[in-house]
C-alpha atoms as a PDB file:
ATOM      1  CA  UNK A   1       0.065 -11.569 -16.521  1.00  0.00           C
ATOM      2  CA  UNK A   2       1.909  -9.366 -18.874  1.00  0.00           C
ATOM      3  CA  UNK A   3      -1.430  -6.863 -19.604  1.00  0.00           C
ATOM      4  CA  UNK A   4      -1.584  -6.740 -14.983  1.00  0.00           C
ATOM      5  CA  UNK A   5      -1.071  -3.430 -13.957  1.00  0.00           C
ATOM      6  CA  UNK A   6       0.248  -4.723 -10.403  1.00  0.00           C
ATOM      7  CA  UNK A   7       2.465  -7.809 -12.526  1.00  0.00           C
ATOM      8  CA  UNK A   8       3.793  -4.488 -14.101  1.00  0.00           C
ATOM      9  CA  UNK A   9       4.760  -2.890 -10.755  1.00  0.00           C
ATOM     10  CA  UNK A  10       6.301  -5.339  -9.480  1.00  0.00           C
ATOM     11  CA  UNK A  11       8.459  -6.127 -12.617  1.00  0.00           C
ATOM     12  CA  UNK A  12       8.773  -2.163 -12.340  1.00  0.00           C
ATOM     13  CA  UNK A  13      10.254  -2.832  -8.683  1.00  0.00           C
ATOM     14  CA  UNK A  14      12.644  -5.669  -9.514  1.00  0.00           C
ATOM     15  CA  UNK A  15      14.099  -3.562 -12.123  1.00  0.00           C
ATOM     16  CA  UNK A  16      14.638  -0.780  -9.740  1.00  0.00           C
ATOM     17  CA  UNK A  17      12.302   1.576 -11.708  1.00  0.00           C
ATOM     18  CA  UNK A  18       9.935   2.200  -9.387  1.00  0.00           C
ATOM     19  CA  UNK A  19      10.414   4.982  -6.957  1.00  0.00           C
ATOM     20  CA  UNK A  20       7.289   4.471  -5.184  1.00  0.00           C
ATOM     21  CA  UNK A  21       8.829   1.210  -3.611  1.00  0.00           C
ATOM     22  CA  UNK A  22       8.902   1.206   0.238  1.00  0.00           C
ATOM     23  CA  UNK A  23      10.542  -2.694   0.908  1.00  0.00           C
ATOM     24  CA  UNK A  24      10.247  -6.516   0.200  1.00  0.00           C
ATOM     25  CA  UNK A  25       8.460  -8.360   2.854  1.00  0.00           C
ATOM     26  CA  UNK A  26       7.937 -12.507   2.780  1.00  0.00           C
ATOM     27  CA  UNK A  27       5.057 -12.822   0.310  1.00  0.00           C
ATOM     28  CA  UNK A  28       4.464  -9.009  -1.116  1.00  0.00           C
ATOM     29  CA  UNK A  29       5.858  -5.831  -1.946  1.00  0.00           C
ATOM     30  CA  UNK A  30       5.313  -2.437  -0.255  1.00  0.00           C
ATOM     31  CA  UNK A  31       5.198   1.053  -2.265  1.00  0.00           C
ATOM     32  CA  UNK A  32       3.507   4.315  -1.133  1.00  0.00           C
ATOM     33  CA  UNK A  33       0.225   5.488  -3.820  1.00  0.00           C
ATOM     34  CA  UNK A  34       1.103   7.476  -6.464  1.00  0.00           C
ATOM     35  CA  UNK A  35      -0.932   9.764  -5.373  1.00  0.00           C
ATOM     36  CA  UNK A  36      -0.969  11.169  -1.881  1.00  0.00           C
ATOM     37  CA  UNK A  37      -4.620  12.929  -1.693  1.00  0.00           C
ATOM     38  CA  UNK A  38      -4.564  10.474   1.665  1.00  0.00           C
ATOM     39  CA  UNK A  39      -1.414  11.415   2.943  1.00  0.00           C
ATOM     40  CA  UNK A  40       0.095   8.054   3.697  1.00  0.00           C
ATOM     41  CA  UNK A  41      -1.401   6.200   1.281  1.00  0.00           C
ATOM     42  CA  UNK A  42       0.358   2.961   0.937  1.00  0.00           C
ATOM     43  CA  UNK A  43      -0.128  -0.407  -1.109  1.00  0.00           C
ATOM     44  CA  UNK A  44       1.161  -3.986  -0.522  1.00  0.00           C
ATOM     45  CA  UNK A  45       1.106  -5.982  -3.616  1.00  0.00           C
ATOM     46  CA  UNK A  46       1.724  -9.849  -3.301  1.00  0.00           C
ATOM     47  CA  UNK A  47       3.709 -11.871  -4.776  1.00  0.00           C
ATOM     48  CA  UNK A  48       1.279 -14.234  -6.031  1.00  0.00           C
ATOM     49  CA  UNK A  49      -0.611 -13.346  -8.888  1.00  0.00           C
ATOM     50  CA  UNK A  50      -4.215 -14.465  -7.979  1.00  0.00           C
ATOM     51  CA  UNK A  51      -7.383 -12.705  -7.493  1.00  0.00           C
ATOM     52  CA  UNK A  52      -8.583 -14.179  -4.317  1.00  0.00           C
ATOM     53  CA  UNK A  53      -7.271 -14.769  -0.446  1.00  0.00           C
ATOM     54  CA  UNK A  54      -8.365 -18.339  -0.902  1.00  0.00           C
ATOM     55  CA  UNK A  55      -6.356 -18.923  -3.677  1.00  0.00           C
ATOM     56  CA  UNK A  56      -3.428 -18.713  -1.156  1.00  0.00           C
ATOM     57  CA  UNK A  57      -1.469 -21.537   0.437  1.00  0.00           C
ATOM     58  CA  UNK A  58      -2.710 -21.433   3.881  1.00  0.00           C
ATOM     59  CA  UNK A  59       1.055 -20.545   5.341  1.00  0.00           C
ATOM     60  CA  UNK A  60       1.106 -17.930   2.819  1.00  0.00           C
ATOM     61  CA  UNK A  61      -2.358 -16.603   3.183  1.00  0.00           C
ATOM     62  CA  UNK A  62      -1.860 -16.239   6.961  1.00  0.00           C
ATOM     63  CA  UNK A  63       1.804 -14.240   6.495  1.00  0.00           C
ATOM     64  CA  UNK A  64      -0.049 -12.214   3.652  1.00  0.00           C
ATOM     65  CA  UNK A  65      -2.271 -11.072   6.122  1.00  0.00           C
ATOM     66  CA  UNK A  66       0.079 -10.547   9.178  1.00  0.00           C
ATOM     67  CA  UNK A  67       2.553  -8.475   7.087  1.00  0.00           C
ATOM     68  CA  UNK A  68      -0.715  -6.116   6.103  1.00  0.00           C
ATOM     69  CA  UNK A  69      -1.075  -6.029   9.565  1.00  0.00           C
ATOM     70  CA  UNK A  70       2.593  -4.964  10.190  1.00  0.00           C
ATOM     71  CA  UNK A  71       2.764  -2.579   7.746  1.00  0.00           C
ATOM     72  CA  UNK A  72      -0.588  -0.991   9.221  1.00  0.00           C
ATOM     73  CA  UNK A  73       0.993  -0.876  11.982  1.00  0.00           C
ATOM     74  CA  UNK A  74       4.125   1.352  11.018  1.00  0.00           C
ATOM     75  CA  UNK A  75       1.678   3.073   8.715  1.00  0.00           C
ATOM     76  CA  UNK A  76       0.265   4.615  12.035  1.00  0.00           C
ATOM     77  CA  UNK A  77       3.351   5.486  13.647  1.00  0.00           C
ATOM     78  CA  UNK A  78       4.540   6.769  10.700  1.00  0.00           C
ATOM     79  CA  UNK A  79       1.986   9.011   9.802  1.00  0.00           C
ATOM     80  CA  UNK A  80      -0.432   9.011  12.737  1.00  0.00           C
ATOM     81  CA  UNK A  81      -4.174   9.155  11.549  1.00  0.00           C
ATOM     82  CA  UNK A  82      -7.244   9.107  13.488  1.00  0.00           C
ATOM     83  CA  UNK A  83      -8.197   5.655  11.858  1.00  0.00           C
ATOM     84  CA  UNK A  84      -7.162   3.473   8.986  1.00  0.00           C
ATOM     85  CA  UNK A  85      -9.099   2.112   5.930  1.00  0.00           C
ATOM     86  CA  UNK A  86      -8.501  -1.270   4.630  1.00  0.00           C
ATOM     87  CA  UNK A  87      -9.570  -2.259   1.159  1.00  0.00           C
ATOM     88  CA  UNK A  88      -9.044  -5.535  -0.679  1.00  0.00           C
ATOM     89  CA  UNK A  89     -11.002  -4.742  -3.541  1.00  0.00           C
ATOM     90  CA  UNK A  90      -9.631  -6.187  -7.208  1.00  0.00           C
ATOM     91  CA  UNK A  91     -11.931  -5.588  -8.922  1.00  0.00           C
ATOM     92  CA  UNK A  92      -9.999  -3.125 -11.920  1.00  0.00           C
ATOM     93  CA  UNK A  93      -6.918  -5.371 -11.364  1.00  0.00           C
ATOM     94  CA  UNK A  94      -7.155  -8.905 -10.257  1.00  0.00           C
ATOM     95  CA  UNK A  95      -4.329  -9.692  -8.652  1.00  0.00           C
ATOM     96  CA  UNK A  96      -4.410  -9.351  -4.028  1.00  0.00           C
ATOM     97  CA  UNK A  97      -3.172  -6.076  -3.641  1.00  0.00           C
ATOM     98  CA  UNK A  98      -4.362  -4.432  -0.419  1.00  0.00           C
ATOM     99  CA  UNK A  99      -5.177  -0.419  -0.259  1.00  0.00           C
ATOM    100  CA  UNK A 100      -4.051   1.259   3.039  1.00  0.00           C
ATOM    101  CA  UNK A 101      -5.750   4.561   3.760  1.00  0.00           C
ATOM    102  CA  UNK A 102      -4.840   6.391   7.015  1.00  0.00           C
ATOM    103  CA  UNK A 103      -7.624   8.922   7.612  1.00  0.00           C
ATOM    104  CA  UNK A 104      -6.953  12.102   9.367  1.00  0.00           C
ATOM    105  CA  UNK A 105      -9.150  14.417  11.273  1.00  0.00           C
ATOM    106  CA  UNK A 106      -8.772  17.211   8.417  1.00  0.00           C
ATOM    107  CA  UNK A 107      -9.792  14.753   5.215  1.00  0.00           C
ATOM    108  CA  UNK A 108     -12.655  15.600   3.321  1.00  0.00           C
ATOM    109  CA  UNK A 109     -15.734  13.363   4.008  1.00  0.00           C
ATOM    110  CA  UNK A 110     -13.946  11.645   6.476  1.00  0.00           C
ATOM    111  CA  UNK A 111     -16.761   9.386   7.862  1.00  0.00           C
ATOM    112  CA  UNK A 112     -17.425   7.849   4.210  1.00  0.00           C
ATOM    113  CA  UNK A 113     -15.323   5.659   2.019  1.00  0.00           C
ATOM    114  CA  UNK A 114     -12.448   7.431   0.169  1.00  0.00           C
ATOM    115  CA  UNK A 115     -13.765   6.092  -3.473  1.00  0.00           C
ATOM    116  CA  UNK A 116     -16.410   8.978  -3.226  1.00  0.00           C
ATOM    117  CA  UNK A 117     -13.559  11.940  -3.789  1.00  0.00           C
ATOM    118  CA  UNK A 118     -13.957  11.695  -7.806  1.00  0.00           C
ATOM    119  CA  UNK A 119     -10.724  10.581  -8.791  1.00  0.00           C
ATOM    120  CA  UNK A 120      -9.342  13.451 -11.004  1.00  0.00           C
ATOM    121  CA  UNK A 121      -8.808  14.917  -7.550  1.00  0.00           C
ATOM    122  CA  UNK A 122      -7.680  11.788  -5.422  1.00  0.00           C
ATOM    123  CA  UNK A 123      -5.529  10.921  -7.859  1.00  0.00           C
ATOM    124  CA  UNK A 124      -3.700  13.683  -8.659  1.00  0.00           C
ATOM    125  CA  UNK A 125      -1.773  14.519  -5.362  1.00  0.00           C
ATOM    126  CA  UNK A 126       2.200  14.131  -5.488  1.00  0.00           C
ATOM    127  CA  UNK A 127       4.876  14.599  -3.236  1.00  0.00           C
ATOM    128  CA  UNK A 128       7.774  16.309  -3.658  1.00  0.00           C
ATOM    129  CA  UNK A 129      10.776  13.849  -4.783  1.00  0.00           C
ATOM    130  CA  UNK A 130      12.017  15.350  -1.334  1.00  0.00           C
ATOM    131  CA  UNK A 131       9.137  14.272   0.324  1.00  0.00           C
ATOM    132  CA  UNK A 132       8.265  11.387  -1.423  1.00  0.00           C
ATOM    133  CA  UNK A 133      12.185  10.051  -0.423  1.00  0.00           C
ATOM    134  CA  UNK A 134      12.165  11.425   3.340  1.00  0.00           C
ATOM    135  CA  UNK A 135       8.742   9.345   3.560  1.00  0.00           C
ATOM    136  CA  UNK A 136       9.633   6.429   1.838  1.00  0.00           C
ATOM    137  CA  UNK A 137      12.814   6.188   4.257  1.00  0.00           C
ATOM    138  CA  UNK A 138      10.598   6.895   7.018  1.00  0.00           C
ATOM    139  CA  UNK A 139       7.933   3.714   6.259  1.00  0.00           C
ATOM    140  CA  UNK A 140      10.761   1.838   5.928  1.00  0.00           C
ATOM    141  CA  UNK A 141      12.503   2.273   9.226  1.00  0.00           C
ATOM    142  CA  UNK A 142       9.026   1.701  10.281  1.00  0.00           C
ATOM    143  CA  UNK A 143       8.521  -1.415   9.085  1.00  0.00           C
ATOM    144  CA  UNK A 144      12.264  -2.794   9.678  1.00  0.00           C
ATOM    145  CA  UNK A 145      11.295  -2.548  13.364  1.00  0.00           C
ATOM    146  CA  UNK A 146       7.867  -3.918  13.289  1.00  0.00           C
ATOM    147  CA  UNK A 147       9.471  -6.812  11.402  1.00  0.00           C
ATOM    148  CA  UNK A 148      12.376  -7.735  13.730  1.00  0.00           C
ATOM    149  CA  UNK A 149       9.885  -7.774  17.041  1.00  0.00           C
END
């Protein structure tokens, strides 16, 4: 697990390093993309290092899935797209680690997958620390609430 970029995250988050890190939820960890091309762009990275949903404990699988779900939801308060785009992909790093993309009316190629932006120009999209901060604190208020109804 030591050579997984998301194991490294995480450690990256425990350590207090990481200043992409929204919050802790039950069975992953929430942190805005690096990059912000999608503005909103958020990541929840379980806990469990496995490649697969299957490979879940049922319990854990199902809360995995609700607290996407939650954090979804706050992602569209929060930053109020047209539509959302949810990818479970793994195949660079495999370890669950779901890709939240809220879509807004002014993206580029909105109507096709975000993948087809080449990603020197996806990728290279960051906030302000000001920004970055203001928004972390927002998703987090976010998701406090969506967590405690």
């Amino acid at each position: 697990m030591n050579n997984c970029l998301i194991c490294q995250r995480i450690s990256q988050i425990k350590q207090g390093t990481n200043k992409y890190f929204v919050c802790e939820l039950d069975t992953a960890y929430v942190v805005l993309g690096d990059s912000q091309f999608y503005k909103g762009y958020t990541l929840l990275l379980s806990k469990h290092h496995c490649s697969e949903l299957h490979q879940l404990d049922k319990a854990v699988k199902l809360r995995f899935l609700e607290e996407m779900s939650i954090v979804a939801e706050a992602m569209f308060e929060v930053f109020q797209p047209v539509k959302l785009n949810y990818e479970l992909l793994g195949n660079r790093h495999a370890h669950l680690h779901w890709h939240l993309f809220p879509r807004h009316v002014n993206d580029p190629n909105i109507h096709n997958p975000i993948w087809i932006i080449d990603k020197t120009v996806r990728n290279n999209t960051f906030l302000p620390e000001t920004e970055l901060k203001q928004t972390i604190k927002n998703l987090q208020t976010a998701i406090q609430k969506y967590t405690q109804t």
